[in-house]
Protein backbone atom coordinates (compact mmCIF):
# COMPACT_ATOMS: atom_id res chain seq x y z
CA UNK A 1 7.41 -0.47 -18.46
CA UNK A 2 4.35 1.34 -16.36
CA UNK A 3 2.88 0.06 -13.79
CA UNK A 4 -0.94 0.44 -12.62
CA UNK A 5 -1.67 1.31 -9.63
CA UNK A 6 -4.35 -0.96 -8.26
CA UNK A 7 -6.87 -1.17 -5.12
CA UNK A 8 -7.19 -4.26 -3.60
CA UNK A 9 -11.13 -4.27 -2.19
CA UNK A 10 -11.49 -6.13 1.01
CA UNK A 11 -14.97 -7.39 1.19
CA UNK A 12 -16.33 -6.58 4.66
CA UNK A 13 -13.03 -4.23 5.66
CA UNK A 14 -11.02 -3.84 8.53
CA UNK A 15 -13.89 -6.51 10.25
CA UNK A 16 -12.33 -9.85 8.16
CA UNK A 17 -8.63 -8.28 8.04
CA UNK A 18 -9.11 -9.03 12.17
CA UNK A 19 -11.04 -11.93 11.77
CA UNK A 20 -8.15 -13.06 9.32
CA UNK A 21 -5.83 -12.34 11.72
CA UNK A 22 -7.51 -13.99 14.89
CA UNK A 23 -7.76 -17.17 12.10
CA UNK A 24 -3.99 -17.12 11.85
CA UNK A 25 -3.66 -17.35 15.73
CA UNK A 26 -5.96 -19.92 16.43
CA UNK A 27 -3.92 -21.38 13.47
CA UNK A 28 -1.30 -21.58 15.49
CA UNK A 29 -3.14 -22.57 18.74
CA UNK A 30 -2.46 -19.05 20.05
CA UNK A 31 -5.77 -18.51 21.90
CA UNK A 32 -4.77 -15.47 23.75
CA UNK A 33 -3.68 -13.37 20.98
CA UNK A 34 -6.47 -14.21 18.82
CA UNK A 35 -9.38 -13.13 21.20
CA UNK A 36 -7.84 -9.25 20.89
CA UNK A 37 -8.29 -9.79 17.25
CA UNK A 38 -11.91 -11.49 17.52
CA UNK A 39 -12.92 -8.82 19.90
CA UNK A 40 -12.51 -6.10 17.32
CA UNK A 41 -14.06 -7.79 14.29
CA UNK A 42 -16.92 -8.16 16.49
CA UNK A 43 -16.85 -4.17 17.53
CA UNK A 44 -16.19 -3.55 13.52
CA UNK A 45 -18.87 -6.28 12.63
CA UNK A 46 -21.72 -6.60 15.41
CA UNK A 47 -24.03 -8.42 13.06
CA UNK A 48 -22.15 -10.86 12.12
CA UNK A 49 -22.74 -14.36 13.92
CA UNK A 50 -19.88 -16.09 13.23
CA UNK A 51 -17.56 -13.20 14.43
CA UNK A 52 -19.57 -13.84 18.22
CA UNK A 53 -19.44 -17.47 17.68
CA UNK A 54 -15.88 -17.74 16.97
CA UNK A 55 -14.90 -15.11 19.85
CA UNK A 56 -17.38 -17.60 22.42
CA UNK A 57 -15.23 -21.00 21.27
CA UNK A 58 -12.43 -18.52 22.16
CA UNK A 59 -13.17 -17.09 25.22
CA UNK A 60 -14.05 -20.85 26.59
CA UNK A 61 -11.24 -22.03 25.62
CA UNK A 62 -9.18 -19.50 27.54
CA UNK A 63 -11.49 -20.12 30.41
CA UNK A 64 -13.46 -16.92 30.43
CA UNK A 65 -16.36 -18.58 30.57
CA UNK A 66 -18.62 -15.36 31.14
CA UNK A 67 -17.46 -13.88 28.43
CA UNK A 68 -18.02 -16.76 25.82
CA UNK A 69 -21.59 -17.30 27.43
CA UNK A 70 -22.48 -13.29 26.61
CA UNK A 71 -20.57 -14.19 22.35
CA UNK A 72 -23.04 -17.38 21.96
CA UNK A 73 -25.75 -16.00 23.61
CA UNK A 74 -25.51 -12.86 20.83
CA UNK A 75 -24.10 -15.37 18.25
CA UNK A 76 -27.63 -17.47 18.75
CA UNK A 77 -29.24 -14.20 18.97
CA UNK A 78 -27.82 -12.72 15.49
CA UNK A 79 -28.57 -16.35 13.66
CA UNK A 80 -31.19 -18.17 15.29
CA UNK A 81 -30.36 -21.29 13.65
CA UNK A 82 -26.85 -22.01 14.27
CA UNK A 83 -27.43 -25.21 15.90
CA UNK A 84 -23.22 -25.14 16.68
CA UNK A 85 -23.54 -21.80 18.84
CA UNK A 86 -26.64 -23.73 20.65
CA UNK A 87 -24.97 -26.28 21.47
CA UNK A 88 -21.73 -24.65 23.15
């Protein structure tokens, strides 16, 4: 029997493979190995909102407070009506 050979297409790239990744930590309530992860998507994704946002809830959480403040304020920036990133 042949097989094909196939390409898997990642919509967005390496971007949600990190953001998948960071998911899967916070998944497991591992803060401080998903902000690594969130911190790249953001480099591979700067445009995207929810990347900053997610990184922000992060950062709090871990208690680096100036960094979350500089994620929302760029996640409010990106998407000026995400009411959540407003309200952190």
């Amino acid at each position: 029997m042949k097989r094909e050979k196939r390409r898997v297409l990642v919509t967005g790239g390496a971007g949600f493979i990190a953001s998948h990744v960071a998911d899967a930590y916070l998944a497991q309530g591992d803060a401080e190995r998903a902000q690594p992860a969130l911190a790249q998507a953001t480099q591979l994704r700067p445009r995207d909102a929810q990347f900053q946002y997610v990184l922000g809830q992060t950062c709090a959480r871990l208690g680096r407070h100036a960094e979350a403040a500089a994620a929302l304020e760029q996640a409010v920036e990106l998407d000026p009506e995400n009411q959540a990133a407003r309200l952190e």
